[in-house]
C-alpha atoms as a PDB file:
ATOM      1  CA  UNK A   1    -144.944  16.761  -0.551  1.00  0.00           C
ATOM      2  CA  UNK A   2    -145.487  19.490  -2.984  1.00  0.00           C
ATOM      3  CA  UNK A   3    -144.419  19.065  -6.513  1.00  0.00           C
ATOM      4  CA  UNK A   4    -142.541  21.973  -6.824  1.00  0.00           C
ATOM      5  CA  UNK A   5    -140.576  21.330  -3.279  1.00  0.00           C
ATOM      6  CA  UNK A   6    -139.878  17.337  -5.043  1.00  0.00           C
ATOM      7  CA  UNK A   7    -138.695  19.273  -8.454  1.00  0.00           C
ATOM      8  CA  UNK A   8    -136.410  21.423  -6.243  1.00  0.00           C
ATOM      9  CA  UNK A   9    -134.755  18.717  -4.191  1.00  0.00           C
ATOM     10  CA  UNK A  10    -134.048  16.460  -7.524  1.00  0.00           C
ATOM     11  CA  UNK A  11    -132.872  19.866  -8.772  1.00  0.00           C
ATOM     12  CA  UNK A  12    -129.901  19.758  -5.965  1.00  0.00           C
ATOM     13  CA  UNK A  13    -129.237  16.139  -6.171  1.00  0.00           C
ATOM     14  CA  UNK A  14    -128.652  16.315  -9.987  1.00  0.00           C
ATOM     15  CA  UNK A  15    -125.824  19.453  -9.449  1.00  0.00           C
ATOM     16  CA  UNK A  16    -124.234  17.199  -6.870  1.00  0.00           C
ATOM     17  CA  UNK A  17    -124.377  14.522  -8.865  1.00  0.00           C
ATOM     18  CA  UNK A  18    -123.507  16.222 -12.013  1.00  0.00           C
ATOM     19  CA  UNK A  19    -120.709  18.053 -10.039  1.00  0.00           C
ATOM     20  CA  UNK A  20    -119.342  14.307  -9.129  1.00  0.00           C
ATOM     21  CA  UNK A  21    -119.214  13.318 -12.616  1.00  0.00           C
ATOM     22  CA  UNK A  22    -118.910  15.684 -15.302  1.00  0.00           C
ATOM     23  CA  UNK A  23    -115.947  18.627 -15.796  1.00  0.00           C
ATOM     24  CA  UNK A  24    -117.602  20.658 -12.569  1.00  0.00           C
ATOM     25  CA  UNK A  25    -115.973  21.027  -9.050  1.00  0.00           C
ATOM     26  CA  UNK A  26    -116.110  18.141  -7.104  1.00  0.00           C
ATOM     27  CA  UNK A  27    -118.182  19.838  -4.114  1.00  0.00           C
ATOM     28  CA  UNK A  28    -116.662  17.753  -0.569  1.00  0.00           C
ATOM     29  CA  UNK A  29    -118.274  16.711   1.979  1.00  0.00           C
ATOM     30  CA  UNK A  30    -121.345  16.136  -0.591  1.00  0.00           C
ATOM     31  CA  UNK A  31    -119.436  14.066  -2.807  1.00  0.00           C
ATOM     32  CA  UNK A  32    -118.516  11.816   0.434  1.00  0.00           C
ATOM     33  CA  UNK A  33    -122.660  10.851  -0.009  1.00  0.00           C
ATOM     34  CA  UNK A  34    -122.862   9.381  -3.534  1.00  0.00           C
ATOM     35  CA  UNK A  35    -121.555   6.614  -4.719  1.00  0.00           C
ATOM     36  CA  UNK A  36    -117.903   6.724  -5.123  1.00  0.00           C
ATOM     37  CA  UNK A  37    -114.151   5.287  -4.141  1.00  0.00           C
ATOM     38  CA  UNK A  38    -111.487   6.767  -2.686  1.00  0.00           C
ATOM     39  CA  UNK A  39    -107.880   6.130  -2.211  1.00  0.00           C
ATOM     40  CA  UNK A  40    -105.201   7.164  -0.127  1.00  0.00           C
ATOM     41  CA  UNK A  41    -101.958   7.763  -2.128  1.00  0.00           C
ATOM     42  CA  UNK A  42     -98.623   8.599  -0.940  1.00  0.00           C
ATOM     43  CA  UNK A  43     -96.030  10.322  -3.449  1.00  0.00           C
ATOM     44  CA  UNK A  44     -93.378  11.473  -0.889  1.00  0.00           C
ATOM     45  CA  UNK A  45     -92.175  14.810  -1.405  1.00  0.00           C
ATOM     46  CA  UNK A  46     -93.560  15.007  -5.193  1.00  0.00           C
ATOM     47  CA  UNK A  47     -95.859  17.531  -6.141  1.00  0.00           C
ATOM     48  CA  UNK A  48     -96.728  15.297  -9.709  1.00  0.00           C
ATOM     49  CA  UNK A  49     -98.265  11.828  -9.394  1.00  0.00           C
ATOM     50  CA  UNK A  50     -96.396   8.873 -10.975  1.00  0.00           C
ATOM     51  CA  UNK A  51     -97.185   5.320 -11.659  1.00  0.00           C
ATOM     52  CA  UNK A  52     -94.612   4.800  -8.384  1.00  0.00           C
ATOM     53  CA  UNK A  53     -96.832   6.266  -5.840  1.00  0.00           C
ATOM     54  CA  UNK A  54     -98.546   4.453  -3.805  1.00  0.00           C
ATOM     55  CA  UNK A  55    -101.965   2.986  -2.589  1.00  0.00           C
ATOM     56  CA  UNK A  56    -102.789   1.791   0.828  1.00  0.00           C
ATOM     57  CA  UNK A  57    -106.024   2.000   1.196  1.00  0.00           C
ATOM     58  CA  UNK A  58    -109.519   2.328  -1.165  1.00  0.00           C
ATOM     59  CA  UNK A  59    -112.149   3.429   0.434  1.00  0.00           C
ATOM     60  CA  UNK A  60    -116.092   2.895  -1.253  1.00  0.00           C
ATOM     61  CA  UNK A  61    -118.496   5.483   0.261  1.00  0.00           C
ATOM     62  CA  UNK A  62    -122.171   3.687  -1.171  1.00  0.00           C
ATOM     63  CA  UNK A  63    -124.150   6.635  -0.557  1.00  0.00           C
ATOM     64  CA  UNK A  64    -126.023   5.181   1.600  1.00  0.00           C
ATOM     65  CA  UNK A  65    -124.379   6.321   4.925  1.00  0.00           C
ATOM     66  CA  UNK A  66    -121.839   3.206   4.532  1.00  0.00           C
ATOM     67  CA  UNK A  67    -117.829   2.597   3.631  1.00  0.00           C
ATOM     68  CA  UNK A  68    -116.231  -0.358   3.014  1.00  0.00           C
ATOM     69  CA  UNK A  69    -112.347  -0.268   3.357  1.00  0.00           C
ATOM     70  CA  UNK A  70    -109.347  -2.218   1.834  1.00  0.00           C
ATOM     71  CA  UNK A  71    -106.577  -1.064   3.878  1.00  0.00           C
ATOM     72  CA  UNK A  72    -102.783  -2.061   4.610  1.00  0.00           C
ATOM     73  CA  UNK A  73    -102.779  -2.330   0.569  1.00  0.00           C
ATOM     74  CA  UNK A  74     -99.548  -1.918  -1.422  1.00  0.00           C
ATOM     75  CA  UNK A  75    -100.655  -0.714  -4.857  1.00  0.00           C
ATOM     76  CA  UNK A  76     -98.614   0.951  -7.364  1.00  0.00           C
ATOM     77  CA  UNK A  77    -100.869   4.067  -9.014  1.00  0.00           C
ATOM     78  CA  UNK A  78     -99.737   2.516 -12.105  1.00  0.00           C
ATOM     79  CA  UNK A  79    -101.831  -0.705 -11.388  1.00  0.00           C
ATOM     80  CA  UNK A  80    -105.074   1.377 -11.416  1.00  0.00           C
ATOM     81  CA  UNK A  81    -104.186   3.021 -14.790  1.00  0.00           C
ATOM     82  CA  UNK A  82    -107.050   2.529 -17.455  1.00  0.00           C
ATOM     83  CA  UNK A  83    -109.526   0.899 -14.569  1.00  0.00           C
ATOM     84  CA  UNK A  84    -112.888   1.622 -13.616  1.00  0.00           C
ATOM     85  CA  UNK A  85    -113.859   1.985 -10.096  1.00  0.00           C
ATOM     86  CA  UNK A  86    -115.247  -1.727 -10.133  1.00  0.00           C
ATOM     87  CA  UNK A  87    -112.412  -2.959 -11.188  1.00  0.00           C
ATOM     88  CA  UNK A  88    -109.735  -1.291  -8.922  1.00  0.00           C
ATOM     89  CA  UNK A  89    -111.905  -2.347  -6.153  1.00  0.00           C
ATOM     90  CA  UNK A  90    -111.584  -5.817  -7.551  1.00  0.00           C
ATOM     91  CA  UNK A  91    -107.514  -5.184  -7.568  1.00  0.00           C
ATOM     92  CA  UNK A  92    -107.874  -4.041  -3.927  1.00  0.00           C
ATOM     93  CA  UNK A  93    -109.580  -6.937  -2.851  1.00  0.00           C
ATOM     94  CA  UNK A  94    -107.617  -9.517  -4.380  1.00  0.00           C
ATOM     95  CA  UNK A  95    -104.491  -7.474  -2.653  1.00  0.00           C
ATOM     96  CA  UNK A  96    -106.246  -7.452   0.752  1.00  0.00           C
ATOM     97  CA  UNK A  97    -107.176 -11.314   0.536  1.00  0.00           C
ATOM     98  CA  UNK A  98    -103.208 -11.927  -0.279  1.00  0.00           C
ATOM     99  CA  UNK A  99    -102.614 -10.022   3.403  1.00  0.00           C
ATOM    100  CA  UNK A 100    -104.622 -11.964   4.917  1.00  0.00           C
ATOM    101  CA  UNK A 101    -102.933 -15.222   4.056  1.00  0.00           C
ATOM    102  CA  UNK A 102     -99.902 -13.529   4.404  1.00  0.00           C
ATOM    103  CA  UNK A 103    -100.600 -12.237   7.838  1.00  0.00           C
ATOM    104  CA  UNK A 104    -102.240 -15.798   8.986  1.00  0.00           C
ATOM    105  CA  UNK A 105     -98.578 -17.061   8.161  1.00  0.00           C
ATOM    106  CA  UNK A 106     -96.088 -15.231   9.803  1.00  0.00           C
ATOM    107  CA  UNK A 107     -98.784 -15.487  12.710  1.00  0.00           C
ATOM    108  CA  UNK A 108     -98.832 -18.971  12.427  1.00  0.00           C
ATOM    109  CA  UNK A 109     -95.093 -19.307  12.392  1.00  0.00           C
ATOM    110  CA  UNK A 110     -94.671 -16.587  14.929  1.00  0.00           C
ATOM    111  CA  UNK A 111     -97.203 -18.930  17.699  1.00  0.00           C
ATOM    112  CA  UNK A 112     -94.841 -22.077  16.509  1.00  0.00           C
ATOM    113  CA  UNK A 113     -91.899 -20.239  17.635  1.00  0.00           C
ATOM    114  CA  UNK A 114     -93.786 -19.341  21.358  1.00  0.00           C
ATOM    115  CA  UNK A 115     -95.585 -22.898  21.671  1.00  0.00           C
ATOM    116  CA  UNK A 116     -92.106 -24.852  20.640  1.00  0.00           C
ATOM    117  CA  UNK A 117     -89.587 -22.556  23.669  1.00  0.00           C
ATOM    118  CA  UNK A 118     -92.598 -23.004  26.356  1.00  0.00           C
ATOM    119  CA  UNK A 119     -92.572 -26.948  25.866  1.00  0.00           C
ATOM    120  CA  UNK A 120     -88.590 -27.189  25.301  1.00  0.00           C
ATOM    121  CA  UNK A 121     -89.083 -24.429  28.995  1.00  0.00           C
ATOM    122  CA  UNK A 122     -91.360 -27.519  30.624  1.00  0.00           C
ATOM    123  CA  UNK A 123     -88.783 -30.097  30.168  1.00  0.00           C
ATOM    124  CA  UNK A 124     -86.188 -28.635  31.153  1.00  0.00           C
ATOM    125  CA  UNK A 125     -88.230 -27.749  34.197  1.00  0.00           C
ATOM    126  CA  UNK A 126     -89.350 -30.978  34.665  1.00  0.00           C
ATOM    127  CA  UNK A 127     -85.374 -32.597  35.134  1.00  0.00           C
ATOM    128  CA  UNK A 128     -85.415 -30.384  38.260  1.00  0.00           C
ATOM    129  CA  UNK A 129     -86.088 -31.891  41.661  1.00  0.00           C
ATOM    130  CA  UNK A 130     -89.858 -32.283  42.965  1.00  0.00           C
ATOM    131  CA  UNK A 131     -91.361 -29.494  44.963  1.00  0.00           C
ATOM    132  CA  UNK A 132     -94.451 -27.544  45.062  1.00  0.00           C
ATOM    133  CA  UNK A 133     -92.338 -24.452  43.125  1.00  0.00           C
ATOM    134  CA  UNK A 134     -91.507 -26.806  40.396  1.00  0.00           C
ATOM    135  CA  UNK A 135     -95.034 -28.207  40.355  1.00  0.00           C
ATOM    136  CA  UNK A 136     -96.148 -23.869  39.884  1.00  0.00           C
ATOM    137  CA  UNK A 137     -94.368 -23.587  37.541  1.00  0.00           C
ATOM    138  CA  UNK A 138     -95.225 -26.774  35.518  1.00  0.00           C
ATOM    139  CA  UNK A 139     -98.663 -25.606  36.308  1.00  0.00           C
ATOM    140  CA  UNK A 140     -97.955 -21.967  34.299  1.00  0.00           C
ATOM    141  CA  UNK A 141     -96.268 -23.354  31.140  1.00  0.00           C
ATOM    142  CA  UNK A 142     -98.583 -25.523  30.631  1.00  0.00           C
ATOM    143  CA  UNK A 143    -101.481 -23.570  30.961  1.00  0.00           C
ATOM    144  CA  UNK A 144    -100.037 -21.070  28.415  1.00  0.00           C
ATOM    145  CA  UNK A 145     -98.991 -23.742  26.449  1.00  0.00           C
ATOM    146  CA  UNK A 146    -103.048 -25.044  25.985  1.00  0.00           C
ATOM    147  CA  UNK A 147    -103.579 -20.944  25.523  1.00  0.00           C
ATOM    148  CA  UNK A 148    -101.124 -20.509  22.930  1.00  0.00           C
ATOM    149  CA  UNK A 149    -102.192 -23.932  21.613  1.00  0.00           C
ATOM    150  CA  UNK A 150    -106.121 -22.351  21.101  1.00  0.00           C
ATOM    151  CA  UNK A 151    -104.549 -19.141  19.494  1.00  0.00           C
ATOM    152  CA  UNK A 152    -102.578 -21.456  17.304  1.00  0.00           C
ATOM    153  CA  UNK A 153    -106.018 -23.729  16.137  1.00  0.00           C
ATOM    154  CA  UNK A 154    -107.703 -20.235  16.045  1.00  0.00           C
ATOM    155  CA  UNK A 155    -105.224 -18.914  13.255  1.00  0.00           C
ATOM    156  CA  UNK A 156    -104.772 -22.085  11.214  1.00  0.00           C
ATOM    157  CA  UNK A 157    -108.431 -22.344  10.585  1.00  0.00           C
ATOM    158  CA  UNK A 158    -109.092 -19.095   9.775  1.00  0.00           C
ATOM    159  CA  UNK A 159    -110.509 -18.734   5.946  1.00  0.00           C
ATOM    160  CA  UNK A 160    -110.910 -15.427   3.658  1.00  0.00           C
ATOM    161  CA  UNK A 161    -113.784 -12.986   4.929  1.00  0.00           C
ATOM    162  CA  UNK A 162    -114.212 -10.175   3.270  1.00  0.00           C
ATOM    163  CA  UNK A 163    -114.272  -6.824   5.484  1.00  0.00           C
ATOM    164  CA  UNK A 164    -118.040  -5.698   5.737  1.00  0.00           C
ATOM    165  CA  UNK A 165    -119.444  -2.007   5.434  1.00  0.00           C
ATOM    166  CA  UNK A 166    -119.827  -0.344   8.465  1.00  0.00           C
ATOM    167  CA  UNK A 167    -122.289   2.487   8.750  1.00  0.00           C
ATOM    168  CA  UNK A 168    -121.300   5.793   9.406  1.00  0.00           C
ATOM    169  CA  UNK A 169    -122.558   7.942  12.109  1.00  0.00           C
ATOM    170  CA  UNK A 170    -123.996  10.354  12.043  1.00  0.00           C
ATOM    171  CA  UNK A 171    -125.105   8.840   8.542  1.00  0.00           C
ATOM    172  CA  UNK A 172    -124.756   9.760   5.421  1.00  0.00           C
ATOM    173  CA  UNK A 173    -121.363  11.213   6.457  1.00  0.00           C
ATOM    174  CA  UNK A 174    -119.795  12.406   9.669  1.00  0.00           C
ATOM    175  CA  UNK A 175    -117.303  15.978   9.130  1.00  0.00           C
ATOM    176  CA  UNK A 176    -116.687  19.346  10.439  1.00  0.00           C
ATOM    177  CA  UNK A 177    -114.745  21.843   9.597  1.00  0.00           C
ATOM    178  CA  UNK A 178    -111.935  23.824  11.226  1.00  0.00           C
ATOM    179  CA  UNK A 179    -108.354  25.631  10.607  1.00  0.00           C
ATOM    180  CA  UNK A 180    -104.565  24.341  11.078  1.00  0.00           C
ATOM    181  CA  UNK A 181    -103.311  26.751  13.444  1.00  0.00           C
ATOM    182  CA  UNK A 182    -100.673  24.598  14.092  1.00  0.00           C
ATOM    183  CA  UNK A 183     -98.842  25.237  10.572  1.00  0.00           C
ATOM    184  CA  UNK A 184     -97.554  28.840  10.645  1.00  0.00           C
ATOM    185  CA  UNK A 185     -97.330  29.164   6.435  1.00  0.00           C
ATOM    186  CA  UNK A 186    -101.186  28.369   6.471  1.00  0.00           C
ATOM    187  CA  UNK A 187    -102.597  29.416   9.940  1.00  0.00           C
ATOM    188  CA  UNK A 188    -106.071  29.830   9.844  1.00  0.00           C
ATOM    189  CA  UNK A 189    -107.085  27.846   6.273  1.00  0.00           C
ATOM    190  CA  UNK A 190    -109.650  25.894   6.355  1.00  0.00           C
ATOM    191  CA  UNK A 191    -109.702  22.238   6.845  1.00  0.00           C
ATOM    192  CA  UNK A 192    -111.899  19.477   6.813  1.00  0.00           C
ATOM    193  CA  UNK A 193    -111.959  16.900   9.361  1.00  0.00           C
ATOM    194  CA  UNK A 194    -113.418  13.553   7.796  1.00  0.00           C
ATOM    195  CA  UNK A 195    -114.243  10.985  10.553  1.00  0.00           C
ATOM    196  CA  UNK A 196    -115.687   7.545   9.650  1.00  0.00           C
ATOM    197  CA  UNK A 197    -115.296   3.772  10.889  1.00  0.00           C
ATOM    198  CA  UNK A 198    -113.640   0.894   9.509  1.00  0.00           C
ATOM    199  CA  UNK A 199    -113.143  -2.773   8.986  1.00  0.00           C
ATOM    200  CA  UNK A 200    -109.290  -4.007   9.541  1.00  0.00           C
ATOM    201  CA  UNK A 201    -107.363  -6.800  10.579  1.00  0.00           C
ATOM    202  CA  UNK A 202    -106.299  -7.327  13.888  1.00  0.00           C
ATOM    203  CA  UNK A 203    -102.379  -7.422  14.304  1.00  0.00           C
ATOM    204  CA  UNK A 204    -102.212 -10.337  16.812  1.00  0.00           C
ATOM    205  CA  UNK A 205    -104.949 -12.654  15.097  1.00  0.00           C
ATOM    206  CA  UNK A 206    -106.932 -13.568  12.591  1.00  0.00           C
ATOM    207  CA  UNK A 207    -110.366 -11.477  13.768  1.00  0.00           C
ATOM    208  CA  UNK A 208    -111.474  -8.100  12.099  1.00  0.00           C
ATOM    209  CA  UNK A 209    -111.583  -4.781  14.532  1.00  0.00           C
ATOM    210  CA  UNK A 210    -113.856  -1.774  13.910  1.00  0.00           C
ATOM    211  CA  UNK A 211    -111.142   0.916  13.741  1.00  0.00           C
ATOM    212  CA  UNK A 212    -112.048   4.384  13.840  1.00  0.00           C
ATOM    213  CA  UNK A 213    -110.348   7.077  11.415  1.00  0.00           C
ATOM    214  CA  UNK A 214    -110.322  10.924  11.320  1.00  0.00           C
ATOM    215  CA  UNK A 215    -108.844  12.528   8.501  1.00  0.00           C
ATOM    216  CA  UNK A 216    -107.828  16.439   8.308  1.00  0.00           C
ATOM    217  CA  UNK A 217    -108.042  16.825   4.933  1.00  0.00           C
ATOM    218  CA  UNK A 218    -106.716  20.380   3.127  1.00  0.00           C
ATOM    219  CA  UNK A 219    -106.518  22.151   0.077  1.00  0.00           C
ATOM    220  CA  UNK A 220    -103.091  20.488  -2.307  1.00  0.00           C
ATOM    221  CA  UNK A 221    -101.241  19.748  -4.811  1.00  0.00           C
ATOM    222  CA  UNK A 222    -104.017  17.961  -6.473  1.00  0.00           C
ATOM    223  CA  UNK A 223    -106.868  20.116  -5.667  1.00  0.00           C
ATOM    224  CA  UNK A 224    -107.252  22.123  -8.779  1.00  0.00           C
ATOM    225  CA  UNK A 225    -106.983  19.889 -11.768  1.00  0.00           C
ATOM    226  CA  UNK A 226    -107.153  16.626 -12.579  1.00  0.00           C
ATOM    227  CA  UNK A 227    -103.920  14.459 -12.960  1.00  0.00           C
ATOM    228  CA  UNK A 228    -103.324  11.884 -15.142  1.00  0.00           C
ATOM    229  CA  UNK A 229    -101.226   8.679 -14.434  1.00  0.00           C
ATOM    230  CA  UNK A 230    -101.089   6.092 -17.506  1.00  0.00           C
ATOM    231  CA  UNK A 231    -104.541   7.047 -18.600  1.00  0.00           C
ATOM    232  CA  UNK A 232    -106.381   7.347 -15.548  1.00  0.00           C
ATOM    233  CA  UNK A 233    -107.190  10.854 -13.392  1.00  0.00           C
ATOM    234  CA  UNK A 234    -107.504  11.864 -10.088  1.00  0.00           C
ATOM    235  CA  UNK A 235    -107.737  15.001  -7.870  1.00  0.00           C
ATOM    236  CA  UNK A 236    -107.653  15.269  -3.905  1.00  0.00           C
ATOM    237  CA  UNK A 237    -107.228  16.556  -0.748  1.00  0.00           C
ATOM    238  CA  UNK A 238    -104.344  16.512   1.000  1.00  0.00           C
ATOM    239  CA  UNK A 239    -103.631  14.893   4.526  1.00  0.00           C
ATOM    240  CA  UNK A 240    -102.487  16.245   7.426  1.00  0.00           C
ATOM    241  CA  UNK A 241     -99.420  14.571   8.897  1.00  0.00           C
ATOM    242  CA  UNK A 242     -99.894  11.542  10.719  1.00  0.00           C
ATOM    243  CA  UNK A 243     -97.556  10.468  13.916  1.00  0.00           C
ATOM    244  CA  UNK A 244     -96.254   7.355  12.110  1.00  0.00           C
ATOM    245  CA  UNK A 245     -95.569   9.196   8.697  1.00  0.00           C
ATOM    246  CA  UNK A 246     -92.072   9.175   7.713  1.00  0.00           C
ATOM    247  CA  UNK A 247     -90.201  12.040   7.350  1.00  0.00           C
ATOM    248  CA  UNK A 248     -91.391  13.989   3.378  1.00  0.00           C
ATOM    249  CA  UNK A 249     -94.319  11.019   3.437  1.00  0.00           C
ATOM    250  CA  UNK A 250     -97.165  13.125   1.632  1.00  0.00           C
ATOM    251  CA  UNK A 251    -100.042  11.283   1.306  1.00  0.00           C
ATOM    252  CA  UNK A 252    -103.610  12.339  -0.537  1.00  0.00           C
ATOM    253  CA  UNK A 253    -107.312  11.359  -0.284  1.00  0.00           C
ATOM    254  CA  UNK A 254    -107.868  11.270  -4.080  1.00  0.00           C
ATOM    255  CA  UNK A 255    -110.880   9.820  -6.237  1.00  0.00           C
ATOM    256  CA  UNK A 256    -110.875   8.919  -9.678  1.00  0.00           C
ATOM    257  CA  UNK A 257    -112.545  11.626 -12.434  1.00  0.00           C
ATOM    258  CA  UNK A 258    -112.673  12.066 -16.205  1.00  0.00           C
ATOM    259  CA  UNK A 259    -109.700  14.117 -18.305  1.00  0.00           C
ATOM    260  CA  UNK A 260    -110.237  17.762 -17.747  1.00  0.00           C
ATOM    261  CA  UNK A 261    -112.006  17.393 -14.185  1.00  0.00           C
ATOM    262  CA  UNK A 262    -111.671  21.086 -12.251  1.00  0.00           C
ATOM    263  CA  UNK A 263    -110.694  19.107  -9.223  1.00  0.00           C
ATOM    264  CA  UNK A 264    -112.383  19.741  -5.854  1.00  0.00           C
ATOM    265  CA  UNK A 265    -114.157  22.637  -3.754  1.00  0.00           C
ATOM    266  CA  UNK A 266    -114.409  22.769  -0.127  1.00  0.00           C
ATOM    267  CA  UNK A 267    -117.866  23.791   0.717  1.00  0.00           C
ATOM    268  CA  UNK A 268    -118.122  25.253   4.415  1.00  0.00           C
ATOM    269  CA  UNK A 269    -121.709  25.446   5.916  1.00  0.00           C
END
């Protein structure tokens, strides 16, 4: 490759790069392809953050075309205040590992409940007189007795895995960009729509799914400037509504920047 072509592409990695870091715009989607967390944060109807709001999920984006996601979280802003990004993804991850213990329990306890009524179900069958019915059914309990049984071993042997990265295709970063003609106030803005896939828990064991997530992400509160919660600032985009959002839920993709940041620029191509 010619030198001057290899000056000129370093040339537009170091504006991204220096447009990530320093007082500049943050320019999405190119920011989505360095290095760098993200967080979902809900503040209800508030248009200022507060130490109250809070975090359920941090996202890191390695630049390398792969996320890894702590989700289901239950953060307090305030508990990010003065950290690095290493450090709340350490906070994240020692939250996430606490869910997963947490959910291996009630699922244990939940299958204890189910195994104990299908055995107290197979005596009582069993008082009843001998046919071929009875015999069926005997047959039934117990063979979702051994099921449960294996669901139960499954659970209570389950140790701490950490989600993995999963790549994201197309790679480095998968968005396009369209309008909300939906919302009357703002028909016809732009919007981006962020789509990437993810590592979380499944709700009925112990096992990890690959869950797929599209954001819509718009122009907000926290777009402009940087805002500061007990030391620490973000900016970010805001959300579109989600089905299970409760009613005045507003909820931001924000990253973490210096004091003074200019916040974020959409960049349609």
């Amino acid at each position: 490759m010619k030198t001057w072509i290899k000056l000129a592409l370093l040339s537009v990695v170091a504006v991204i790069l220096a447009s990530c870091g320093g007082q500049e715009k943050i320019p999405i989607p190119h920011a989505l392809q360095t290095d760098r967390i993200w967080m979902d944060v809900h503040h209800g109807e508030q248009i200022e953050l507060d130490q109250h709001n809070t975090v359920t999920a941090v996202y890191h984006f390695d630049g390398k075309g792969n996320v890894l996601a702590y989700t289901g979280l239950d953060l307090d802003l305030g508990d990010l205040g003065g950290k690095n990004e290493k450090q709340i993804l350490e906070l994240a991850q020692k939250q996430f590992e606490r869910n997963f213990y947490r959910h291996k329990q009630q699922l244990r306890e939940k299958l204890e409940v189910q195994l104990k009524a299908l055995r107290k179900e197979g005596i009582k069958v069993s008082w009843e007189e001998k046919s071929k019915e009875v015999r069926e059914k005997l047959k039934k309990i117990d063979e979702k007795i051994k099921d449960l049984q294996e669901q139960f071993n499954a659970v209570d042997f389950a140790e701490y895995k950490s989600p993995t990265p999963s790549p994201v295709t197309p790679s480095p970063v998968d968005y396009s960009f369209g309008t909300y003609d939906k919302d009357e106030y703002n028909k016809n803005k732009t919007q981006l729509i962020l789509r990437f896939e993810v590592q979380e828990l499944a709700k009925e064991s112990m096992e990890y799914l690959n869950v797929r997530v599209e954001k819509y992400l718009r122009d907000g509160f926290f777009a402009l400037n940087a805002s500061e919660v007990k030391g620490s600032y973000y900016v970010g985009l805001t959300e579109a509504g989600l089905e299970e959002d409760e009613p005045g839920d507003y909820h931001d993709f924000m990253t973490l920047v210096k004091k003074g940041h200019k916040g974020i620029k959409l960049i349609k191509e």
